[in-house]
PDB file of N, CA and C in Angstrom:
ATOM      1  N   UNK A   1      59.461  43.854  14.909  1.00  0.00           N
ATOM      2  CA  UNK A   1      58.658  42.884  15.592  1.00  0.00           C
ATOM      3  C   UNK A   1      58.734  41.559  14.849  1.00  0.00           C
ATOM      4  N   UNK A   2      58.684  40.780  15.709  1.00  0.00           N
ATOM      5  CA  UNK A   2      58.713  38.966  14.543  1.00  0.00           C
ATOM      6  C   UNK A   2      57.440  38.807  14.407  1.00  0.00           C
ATOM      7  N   UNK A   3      57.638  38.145  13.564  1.00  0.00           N
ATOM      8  CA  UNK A   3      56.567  37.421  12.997  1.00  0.00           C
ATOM      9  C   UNK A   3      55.766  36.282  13.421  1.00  0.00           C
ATOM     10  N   UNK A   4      54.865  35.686  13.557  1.00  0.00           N
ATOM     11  CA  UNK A   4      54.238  34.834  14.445  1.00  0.00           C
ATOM     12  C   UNK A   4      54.923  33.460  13.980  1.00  0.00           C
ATOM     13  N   UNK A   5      55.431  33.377  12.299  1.00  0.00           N
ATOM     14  CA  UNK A   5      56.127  32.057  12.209  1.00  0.00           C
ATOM     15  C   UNK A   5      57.564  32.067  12.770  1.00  0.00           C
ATOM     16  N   UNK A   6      57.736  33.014  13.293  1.00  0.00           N
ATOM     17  CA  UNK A   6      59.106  32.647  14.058  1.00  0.00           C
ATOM     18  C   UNK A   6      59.358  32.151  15.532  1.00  0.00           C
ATOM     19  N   UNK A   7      58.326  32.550  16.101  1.00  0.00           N
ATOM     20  CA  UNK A   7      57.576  32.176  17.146  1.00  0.00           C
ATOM     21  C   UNK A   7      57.714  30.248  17.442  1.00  0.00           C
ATOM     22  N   UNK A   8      58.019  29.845  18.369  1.00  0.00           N
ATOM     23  CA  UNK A   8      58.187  28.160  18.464  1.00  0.00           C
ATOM     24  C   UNK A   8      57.442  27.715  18.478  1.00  0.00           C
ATOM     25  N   UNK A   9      56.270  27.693  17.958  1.00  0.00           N
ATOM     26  CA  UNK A   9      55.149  26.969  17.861  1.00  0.00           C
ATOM     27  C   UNK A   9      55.225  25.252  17.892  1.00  0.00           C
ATOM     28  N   UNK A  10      54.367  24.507  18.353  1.00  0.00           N
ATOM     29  CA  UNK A  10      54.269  23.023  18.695  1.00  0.00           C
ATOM     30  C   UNK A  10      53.130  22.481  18.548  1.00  0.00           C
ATOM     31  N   UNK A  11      53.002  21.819  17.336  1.00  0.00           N
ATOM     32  CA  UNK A  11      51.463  20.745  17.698  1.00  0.00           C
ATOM     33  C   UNK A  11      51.549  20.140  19.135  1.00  0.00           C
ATOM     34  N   UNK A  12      50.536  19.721  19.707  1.00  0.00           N
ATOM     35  CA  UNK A  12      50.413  18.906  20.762  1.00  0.00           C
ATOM     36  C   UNK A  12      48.885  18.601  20.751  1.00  0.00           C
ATOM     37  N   UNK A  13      48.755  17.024  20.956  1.00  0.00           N
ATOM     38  CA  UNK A  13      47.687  16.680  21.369  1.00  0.00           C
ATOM     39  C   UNK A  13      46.850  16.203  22.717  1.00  0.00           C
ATOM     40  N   UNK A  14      46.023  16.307  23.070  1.00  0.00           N
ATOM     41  CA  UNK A  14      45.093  16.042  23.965  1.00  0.00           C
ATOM     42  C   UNK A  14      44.617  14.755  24.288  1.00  0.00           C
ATOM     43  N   UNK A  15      45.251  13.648  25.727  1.00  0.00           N
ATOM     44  CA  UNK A  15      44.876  12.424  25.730  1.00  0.00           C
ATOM     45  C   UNK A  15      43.788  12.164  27.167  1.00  0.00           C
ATOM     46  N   UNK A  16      42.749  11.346  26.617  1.00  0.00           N
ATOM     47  CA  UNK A  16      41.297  11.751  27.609  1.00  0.00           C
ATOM     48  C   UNK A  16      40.856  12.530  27.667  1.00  0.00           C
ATOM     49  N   UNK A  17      39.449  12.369  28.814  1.00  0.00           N
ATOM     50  CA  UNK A  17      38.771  13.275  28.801  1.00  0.00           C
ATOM     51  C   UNK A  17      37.546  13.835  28.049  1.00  0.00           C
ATOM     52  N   UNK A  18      37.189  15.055  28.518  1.00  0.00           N
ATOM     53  CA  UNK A  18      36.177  15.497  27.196  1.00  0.00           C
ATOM     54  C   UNK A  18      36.982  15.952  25.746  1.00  0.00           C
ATOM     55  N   UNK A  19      38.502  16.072  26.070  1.00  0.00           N
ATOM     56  CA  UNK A  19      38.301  16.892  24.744  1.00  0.00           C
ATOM     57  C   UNK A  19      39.518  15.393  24.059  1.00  0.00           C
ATOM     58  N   UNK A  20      39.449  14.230  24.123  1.00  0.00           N
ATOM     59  CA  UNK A  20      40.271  13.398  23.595  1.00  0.00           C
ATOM     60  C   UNK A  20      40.255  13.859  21.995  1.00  0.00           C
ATOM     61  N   UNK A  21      41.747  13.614  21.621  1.00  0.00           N
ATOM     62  CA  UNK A  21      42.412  13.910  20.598  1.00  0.00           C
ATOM     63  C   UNK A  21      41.874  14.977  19.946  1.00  0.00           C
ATOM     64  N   UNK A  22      41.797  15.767  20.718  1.00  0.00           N
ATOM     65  CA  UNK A  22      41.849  17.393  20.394  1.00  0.00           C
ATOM     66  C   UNK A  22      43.408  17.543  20.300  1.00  0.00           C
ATOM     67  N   UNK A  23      43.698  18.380  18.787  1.00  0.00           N
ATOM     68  CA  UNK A  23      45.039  18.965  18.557  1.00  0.00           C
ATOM     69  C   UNK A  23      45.053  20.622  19.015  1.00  0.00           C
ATOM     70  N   UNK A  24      46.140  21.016  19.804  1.00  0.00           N
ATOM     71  CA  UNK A  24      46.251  22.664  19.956  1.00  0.00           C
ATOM     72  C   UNK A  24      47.859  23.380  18.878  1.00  0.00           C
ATOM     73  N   UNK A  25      48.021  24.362  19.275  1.00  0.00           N
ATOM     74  CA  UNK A  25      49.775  24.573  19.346  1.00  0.00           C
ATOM     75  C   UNK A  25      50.002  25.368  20.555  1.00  0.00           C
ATOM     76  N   UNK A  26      51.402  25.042  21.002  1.00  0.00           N
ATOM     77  CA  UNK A  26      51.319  25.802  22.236  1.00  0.00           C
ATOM     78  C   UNK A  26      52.639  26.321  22.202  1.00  0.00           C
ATOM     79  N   UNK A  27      53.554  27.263  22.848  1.00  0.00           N
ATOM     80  CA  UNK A  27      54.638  27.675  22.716  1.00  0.00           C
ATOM     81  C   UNK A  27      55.298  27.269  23.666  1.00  0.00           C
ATOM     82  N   UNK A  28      56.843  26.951  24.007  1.00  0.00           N
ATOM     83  CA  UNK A  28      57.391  26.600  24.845  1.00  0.00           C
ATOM     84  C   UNK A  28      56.990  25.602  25.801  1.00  0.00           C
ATOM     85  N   UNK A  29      56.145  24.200  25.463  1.00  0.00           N
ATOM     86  CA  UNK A  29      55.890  23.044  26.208  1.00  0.00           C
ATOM     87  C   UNK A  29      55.462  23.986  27.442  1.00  0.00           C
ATOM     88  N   UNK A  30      53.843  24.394  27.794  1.00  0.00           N
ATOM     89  CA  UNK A  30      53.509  24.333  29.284  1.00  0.00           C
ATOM     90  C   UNK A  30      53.328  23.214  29.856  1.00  0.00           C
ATOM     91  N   UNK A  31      53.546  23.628  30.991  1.00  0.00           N
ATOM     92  CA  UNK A  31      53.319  22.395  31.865  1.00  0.00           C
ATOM     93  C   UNK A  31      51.892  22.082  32.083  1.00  0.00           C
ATOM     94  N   UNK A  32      51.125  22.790  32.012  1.00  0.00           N
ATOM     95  CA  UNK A  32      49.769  22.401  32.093  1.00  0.00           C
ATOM     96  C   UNK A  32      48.690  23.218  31.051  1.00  0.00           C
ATOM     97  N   UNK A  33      47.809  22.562  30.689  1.00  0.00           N
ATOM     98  CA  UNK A  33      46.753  23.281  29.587  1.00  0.00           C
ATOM     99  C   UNK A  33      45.227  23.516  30.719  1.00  0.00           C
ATOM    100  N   UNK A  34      44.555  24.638  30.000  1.00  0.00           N
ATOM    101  CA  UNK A  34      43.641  24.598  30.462  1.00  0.00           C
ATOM    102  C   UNK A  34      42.569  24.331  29.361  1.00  0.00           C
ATOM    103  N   UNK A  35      41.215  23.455  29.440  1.00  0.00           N
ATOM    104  CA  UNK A  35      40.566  23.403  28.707  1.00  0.00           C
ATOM    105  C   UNK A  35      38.755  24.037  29.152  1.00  0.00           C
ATOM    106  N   UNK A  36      38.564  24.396  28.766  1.00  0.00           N
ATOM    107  CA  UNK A  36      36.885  24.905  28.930  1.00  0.00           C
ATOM    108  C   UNK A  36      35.455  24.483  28.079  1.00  0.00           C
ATOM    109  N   UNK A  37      34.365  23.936  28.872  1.00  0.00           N
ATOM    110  CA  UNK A  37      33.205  24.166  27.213  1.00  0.00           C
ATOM    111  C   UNK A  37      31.909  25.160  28.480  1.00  0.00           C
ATOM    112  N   UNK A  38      31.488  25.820  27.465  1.00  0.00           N
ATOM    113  CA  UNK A  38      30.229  26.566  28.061  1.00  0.00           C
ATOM    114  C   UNK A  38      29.393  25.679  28.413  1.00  0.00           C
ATOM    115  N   UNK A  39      29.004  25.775  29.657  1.00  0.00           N
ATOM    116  CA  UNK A  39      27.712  25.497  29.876  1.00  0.00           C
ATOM    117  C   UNK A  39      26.302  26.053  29.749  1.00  0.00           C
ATOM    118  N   UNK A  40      25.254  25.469  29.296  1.00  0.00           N
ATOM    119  CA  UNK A  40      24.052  26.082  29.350  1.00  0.00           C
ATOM    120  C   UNK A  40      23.394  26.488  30.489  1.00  0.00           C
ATOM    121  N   UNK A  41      23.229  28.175  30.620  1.00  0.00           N
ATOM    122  CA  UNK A  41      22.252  28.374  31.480  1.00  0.00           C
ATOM    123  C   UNK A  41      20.350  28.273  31.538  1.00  0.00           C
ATOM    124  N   UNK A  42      20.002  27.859  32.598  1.00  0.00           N
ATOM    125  CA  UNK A  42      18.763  27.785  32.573  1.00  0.00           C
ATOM    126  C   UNK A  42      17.957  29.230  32.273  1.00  0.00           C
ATOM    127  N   UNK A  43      18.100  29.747  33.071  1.00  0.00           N
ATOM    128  CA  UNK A  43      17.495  31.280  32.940  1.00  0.00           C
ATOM    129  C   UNK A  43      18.538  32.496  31.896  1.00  0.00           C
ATOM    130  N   UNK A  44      17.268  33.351  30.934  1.00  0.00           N
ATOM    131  CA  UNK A  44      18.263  33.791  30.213  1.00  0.00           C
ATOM    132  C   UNK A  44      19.222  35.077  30.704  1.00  0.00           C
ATOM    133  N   UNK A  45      20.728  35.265  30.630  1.00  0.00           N
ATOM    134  CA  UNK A  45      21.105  36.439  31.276  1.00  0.00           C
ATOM    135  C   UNK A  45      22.132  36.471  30.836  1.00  0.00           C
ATOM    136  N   UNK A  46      22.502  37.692  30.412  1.00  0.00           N
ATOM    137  CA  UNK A  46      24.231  38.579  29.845  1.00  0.00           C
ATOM    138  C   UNK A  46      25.214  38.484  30.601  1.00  0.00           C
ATOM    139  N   UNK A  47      24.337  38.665  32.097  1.00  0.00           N
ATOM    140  CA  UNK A  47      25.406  39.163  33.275  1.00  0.00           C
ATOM    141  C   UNK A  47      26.336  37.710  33.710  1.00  0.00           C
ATOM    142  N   UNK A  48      25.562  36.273  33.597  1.00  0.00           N
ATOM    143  CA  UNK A  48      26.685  35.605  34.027  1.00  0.00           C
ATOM    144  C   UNK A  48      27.089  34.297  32.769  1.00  0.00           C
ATOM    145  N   UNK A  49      28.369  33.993  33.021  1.00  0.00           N
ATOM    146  CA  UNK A  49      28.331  32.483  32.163  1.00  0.00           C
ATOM    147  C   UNK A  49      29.364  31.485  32.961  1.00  0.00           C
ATOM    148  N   UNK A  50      28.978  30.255  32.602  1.00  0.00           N
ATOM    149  CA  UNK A  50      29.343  29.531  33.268  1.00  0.00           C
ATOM    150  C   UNK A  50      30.430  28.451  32.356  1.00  0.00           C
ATOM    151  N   UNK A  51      31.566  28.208  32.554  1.00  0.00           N
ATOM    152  CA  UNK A  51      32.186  27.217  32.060  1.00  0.00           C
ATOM    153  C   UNK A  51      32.836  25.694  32.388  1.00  0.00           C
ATOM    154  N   UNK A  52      32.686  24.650  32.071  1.00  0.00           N
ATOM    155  CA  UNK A  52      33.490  23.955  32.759  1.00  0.00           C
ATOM    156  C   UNK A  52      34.752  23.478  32.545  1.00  0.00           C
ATOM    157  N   UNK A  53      35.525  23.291  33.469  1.00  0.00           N
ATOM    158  CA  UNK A  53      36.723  23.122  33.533  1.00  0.00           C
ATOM    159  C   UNK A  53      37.642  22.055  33.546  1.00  0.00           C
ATOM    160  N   UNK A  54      38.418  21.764  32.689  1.00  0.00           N
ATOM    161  CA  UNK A  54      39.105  20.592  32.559  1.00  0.00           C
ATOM    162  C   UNK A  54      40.890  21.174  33.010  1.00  0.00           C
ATOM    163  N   UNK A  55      41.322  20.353  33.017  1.00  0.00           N
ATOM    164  CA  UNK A  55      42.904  20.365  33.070  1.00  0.00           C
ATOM    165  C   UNK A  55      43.849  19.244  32.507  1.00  0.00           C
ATOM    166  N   UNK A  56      44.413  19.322  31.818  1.00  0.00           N
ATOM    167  CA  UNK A  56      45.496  18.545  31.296  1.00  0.00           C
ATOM    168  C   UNK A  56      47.310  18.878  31.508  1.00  0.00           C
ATOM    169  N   UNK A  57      47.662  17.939  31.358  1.00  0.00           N
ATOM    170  CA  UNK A  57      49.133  18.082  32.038  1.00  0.00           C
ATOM    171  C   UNK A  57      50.101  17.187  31.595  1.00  0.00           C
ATOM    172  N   UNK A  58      50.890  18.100  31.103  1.00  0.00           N
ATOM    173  CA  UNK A  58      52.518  17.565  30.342  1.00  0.00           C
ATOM    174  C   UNK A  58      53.253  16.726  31.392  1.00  0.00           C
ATOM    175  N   UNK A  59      53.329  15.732  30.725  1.00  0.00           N
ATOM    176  CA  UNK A  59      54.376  14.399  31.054  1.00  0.00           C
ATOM    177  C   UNK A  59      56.010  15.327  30.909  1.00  0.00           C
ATOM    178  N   UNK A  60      56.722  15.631  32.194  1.00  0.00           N
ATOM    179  CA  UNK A  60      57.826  15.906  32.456  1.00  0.00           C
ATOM    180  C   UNK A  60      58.602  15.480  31.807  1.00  0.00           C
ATOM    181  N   UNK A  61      58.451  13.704  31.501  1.00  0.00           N
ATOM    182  CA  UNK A  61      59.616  13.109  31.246  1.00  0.00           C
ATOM    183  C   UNK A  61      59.566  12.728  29.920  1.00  0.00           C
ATOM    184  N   UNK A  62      58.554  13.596  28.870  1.00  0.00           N
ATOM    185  CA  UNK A  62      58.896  13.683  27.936  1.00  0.00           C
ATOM    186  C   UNK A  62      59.669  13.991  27.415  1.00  0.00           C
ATOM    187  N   UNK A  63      60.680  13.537  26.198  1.00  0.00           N
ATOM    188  CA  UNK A  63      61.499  13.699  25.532  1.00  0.00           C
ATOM    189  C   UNK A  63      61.456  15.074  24.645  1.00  0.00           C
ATOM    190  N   UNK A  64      61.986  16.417  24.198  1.00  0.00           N
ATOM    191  CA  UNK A  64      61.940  17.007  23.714  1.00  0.00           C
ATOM    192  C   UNK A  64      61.978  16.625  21.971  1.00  0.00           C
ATOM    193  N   UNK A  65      62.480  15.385  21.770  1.00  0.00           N
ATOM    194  CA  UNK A  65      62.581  14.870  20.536  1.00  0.00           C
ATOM    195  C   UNK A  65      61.595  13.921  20.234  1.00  0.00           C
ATOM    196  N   UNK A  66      60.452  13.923  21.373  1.00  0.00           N
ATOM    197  CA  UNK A  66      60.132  12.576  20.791  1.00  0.00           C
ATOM    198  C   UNK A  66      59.018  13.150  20.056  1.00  0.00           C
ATOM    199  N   UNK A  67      58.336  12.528  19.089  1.00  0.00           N
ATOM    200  CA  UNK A  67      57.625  12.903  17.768  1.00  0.00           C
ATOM    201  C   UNK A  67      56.299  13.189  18.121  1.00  0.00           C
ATOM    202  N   UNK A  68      55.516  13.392  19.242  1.00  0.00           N
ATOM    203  CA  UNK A  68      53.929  13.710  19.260  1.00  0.00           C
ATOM    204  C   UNK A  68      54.198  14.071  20.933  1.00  0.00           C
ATOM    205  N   UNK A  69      53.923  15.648  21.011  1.00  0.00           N
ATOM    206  CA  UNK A  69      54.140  15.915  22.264  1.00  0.00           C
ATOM    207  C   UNK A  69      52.669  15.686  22.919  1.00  0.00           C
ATOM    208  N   UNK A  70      52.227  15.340  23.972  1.00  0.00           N
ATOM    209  CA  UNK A  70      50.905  15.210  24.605  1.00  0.00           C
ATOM    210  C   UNK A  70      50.986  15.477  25.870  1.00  0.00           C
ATOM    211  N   UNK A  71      49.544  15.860  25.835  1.00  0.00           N
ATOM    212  CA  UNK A  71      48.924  16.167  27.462  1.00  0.00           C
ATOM    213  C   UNK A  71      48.138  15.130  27.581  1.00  0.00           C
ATOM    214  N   UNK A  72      47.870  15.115  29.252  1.00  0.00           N
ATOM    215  CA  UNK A  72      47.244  14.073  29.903  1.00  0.00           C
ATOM    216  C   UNK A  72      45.821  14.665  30.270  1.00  0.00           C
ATOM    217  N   UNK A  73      45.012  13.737  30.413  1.00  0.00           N
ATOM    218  CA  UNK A  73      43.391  14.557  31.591  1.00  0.00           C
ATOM    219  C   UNK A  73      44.001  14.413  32.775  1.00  0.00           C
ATOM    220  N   UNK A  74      43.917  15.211  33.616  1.00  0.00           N
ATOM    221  CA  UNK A  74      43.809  15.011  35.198  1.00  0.00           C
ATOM    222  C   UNK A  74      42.661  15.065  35.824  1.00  0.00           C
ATOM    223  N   UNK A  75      41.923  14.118  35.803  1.00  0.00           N
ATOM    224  CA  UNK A  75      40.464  14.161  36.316  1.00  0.00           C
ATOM    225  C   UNK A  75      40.401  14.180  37.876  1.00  0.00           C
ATOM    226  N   UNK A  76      41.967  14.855  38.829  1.00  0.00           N
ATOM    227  CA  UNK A  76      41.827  14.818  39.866  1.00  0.00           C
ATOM    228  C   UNK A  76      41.596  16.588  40.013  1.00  0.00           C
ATOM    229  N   UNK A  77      41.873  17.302  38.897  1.00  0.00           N
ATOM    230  CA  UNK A  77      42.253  18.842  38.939  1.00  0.00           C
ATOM    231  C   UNK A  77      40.910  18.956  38.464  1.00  0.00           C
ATOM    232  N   UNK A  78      40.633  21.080  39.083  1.00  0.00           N
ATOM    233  CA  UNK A  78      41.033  21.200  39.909  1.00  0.00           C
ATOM    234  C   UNK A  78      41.343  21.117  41.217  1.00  0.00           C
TER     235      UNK A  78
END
């Protein structure tokens, strides 16, 4: 089995949004990230939780060489 440092790992950062310049790693450039933060429920309960949802999204015409890979907010998604 390999090892996780063999694995292609990629800094990439996060542009806009709630989570601006948030750093992740991601494998193989996705095309899109998903981001989440919990929301607080009013009433207390196990059974449900609620998150909200962001989306960010890789610039295509990024360069595989170029030096700071990034995602975008899409504040039109989902």
């Amino acid at each position: 089995m390999l090892g996780e440092d063999s694995v292609g790992w990629e800094s990439a950062v996060l542009i806009g949004g709630p989570a601006e310049g948030v750093r992740v790693r991601v494998v193989g450039r996705p095309p899109v990230l998903q981001v989440t933060f919990p929301c607080e429920l009013e009433a207390d309960t196990d059974a449900v939780k609620v998150e909200a949802l962001y989306v960010y999204r890789r610039d295509a015409r990024q360069a595989a060489d170029e030096e700071e890979l990034t995602y975008g907010f899409d504040g039109a998604s989902p």
